[in-house]
Protein backbone atom coordinates (compact mmCIF):
# COMPACT_ATOMS: atom_id res chain seq x y z
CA UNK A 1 0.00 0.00 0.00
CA UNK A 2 3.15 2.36 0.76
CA UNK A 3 6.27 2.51 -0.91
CA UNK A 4 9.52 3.97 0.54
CA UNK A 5 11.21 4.71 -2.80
CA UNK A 6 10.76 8.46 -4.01
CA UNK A 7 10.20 8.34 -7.87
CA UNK A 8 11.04 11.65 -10.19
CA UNK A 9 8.04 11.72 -11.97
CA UNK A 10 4.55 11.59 -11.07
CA UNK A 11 1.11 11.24 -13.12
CA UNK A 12 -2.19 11.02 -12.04
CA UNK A 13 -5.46 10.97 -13.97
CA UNK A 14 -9.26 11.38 -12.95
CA UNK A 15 -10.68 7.64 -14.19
CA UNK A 16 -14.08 6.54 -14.48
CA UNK A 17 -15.53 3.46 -12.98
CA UNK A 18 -15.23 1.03 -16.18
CA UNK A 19 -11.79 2.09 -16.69
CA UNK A 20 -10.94 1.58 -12.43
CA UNK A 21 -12.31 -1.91 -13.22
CA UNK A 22 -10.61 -3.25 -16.35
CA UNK A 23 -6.99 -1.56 -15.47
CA UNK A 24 -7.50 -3.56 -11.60
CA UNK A 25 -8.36 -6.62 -13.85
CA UNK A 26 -5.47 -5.80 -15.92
CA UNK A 27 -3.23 -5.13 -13.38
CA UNK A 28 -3.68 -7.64 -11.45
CA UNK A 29 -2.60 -9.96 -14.21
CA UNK A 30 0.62 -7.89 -14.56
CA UNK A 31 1.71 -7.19 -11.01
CA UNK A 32 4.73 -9.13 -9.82
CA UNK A 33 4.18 -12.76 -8.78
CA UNK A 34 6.56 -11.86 -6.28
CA UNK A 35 4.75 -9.07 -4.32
CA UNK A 36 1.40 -9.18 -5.65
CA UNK A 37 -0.51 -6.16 -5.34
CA UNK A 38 -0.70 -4.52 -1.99
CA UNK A 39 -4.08 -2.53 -0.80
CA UNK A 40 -5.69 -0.75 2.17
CA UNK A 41 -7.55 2.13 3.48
CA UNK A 42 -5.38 5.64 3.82
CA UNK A 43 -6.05 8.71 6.15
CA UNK A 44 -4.12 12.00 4.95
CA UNK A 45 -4.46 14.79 7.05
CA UNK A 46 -2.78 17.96 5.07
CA UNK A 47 -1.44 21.51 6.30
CA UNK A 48 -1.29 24.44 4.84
CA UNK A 49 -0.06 28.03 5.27
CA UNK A 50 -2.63 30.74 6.29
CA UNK A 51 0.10 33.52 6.34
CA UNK A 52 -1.03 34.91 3.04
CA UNK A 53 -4.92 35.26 3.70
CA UNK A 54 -4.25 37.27 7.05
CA UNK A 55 -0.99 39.07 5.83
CA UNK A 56 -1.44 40.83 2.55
CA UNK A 57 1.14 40.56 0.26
CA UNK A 58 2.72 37.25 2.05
CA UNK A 59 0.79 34.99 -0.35
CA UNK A 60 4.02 33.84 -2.03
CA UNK A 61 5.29 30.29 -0.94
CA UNK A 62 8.49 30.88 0.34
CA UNK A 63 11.29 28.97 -2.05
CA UNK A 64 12.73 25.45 -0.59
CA UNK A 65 9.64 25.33 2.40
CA UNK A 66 7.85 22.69 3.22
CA UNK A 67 4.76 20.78 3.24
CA UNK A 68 3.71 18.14 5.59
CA UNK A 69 1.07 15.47 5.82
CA UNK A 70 -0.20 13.04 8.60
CA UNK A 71 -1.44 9.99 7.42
CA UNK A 72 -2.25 6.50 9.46
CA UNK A 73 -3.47 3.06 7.44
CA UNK A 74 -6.37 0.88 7.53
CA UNK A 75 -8.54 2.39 10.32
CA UNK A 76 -5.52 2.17 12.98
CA UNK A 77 -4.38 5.83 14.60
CA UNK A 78 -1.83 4.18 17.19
CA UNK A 79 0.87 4.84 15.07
CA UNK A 80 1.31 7.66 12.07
CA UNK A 81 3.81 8.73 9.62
CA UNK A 82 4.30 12.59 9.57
CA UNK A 83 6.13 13.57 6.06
CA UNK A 84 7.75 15.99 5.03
CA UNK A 85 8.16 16.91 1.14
CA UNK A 86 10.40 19.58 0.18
CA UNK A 87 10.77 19.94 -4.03
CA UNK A 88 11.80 16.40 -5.07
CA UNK A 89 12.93 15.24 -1.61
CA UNK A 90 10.78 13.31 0.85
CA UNK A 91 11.54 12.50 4.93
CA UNK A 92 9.01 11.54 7.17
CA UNK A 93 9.10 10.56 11.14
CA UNK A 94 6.83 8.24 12.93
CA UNK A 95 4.05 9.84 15.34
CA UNK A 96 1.48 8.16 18.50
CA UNK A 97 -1.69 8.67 18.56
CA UNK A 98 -1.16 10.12 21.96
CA UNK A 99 0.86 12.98 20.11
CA UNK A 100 -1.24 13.52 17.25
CA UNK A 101 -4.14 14.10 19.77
CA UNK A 102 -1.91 16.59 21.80
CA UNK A 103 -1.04 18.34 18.04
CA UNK A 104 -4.82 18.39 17.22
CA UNK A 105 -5.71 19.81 20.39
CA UNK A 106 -2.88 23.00 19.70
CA UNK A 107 -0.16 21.37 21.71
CA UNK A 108 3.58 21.48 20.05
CA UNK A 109 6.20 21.27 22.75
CA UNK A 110 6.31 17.70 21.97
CA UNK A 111 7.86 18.30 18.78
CA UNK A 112 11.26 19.92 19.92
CA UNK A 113 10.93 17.18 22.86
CA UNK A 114 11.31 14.55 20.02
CA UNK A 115 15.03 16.06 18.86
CA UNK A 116 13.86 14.84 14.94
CA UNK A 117 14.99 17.00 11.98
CA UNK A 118 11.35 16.18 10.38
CA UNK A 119 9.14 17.19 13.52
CA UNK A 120 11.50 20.00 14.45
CA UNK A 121 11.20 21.63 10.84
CA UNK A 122 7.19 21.07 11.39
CA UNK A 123 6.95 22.93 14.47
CA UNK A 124 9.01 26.02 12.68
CA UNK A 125 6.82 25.76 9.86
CA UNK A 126 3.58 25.93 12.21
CA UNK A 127 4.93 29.15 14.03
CA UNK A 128 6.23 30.69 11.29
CA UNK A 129 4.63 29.85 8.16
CA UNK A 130 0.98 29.82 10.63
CA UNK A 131 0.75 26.25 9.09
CA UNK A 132 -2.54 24.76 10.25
CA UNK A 133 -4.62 21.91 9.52
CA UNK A 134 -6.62 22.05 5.76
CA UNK A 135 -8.20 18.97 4.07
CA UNK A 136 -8.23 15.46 5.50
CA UNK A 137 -8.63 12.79 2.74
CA UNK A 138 -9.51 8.95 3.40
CA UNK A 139 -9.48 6.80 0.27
CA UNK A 140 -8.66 2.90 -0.23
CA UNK A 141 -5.89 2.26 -2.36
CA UNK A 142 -4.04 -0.76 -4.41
CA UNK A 143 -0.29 -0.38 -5.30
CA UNK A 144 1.37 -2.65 -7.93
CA UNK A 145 4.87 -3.16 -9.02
CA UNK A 146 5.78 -4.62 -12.38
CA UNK A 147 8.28 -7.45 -12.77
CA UNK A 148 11.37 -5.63 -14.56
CA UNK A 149 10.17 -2.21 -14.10
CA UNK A 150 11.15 0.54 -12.57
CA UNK A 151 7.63 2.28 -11.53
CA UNK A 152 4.87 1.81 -8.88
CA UNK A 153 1.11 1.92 -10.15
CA UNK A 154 -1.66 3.48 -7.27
CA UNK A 155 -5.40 2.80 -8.24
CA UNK A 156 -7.36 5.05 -5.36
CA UNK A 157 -10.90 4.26 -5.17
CA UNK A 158 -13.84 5.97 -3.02
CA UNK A 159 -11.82 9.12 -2.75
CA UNK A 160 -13.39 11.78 0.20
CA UNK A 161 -12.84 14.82 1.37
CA UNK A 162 -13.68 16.85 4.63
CA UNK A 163 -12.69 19.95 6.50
CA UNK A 164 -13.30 18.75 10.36
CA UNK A 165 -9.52 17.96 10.98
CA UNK A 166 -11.02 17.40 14.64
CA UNK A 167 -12.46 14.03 13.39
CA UNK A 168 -8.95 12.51 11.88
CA UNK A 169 -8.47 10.33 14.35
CA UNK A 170 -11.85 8.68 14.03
CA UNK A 171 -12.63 6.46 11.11
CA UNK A 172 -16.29 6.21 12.34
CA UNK A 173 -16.70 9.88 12.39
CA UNK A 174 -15.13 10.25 9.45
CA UNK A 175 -17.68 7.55 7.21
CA UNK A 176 -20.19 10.02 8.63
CA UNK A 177 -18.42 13.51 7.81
CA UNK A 178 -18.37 12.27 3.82
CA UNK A 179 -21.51 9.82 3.69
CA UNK A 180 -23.05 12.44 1.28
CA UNK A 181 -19.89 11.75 -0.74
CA UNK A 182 -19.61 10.00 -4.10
CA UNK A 183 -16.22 8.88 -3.68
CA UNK A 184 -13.59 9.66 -6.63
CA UNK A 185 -11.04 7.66 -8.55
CA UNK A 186 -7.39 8.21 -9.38
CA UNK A 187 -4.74 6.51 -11.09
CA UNK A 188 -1.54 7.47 -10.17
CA UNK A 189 2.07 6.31 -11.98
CA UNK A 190 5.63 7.11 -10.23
CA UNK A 191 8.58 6.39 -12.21
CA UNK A 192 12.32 7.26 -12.27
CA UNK A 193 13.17 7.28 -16.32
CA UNK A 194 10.47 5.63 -18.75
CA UNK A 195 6.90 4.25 -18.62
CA UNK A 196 7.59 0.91 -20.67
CA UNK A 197 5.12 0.59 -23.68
CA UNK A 198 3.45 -2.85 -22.15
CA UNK A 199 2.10 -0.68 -19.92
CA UNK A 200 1.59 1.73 -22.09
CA UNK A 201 -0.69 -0.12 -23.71
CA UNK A 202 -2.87 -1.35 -21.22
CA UNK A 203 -3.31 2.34 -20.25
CA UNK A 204 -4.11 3.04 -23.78
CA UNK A 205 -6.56 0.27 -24.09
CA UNK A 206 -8.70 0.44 -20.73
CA UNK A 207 -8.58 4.25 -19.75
CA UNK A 208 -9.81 6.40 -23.13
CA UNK A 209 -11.48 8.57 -20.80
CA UNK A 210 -9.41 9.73 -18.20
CA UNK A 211 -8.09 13.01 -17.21
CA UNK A 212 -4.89 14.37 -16.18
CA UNK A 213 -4.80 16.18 -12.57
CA UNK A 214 -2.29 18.32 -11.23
CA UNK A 215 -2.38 19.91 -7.24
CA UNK A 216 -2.87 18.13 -4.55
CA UNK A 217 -0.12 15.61 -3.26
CA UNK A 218 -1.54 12.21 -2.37
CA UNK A 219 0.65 10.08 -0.12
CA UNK A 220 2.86 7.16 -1.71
């Protein structure tokens, strides 16, 4: 469901439900008999900067900062992965729920307590970039690898979004925040040099109709 490898290049389209179901058919078939695919739920709980919308003229991104994410996996908050993504690089730093509850509820001295790089660089960013909690996404996911290839293939189904950052910990709470939802689907591709035409192909033949997205991060 999670890779550690950071790729150089990143796609992701907008797919519609036929084309989710023949390229998980199709994958399937494809993935390495080694690994098989891998699959499971994903909570992402994102930050953002509100500097610019209560200091005009600070709306810039400063160059080289930051973004983070929280995420957790399959409905279980006891332990979760903060990363950090700066341009192309990627670092992230394990989390308890006990802290995560303590950051939710506006608490941060735990951070410097911690001596990590990762959590250390968060709690500068939320002083002085006024990074606070945005959108919290929950989604299932299947990852595949290909034998021989140098890539990683995400299908995200039932895709949902919500603002009450309050709730993250809460995977009952959160089925109820985005029951209205219909959920989304994304295919994502991360490679290093080349997409190999076999796969090419398949993409080609079972997803005429999707479209190409570009903004928010989803976690790898």
């Amino acid at each position: 469901m999670a890779t550690t490898q950071t790729y150089l290049h990143t796609l992701k389209y907008a797919i519609t439900k036929t084309d989710y179901e023949a390229l998980h058919s199709r994958l399937s078939g494809a993935a390495s008999q080694d690994a098989g695919p891998s699959e499971g739920w994903v909570h992402t709980l994102f930050f953002a900067s509100y500097r610019g919308r209560v200091l005009p003229g600070r709306g810039q991104r400063t160059e080289g900062a930051s973004s983070f994410a929280l995420h957790y996996y399959n409905n279980d908050p006891t332990y979760l992965l903060l990363e950090r993504y700066r341009e192309e690089e990627q670092d992230s730093a394990m989390v308890t729920e006990a802290e995560c509850r303590a950051l939710l509820a506006g608490e941060t001295d735990w951070l410097l307590a911690r001596r990590n790089p990762v959590l250390q660089d968060f709690r500068t960013a939320l002083t002085e970039q006024m990074l606070l909690p945005q959108v919290l996404l929950t989604y299932h996911r299947e990852a595949y690898t290909l034998d021989g290839s140098d890539l990683w293939v995400a299908l995200d189904s039932d895709i949902r979004a919500t603002l009450q950052h309050m709730d993250f910990l809460d995977p009952d709470l959160l089925a109820r925040d985005t029951a209205y939802q219909t959920g989304r689907l994304l295919l994502e591709i991360s490679y290093n040099r080349t997409i190999p035409d076999s796969l090419l192909c398949l993409l080609e033949e079972t997803a005429p109709r999707r479209r190409p997205l570009a903004g928010a991060r989803l976690p790898v």
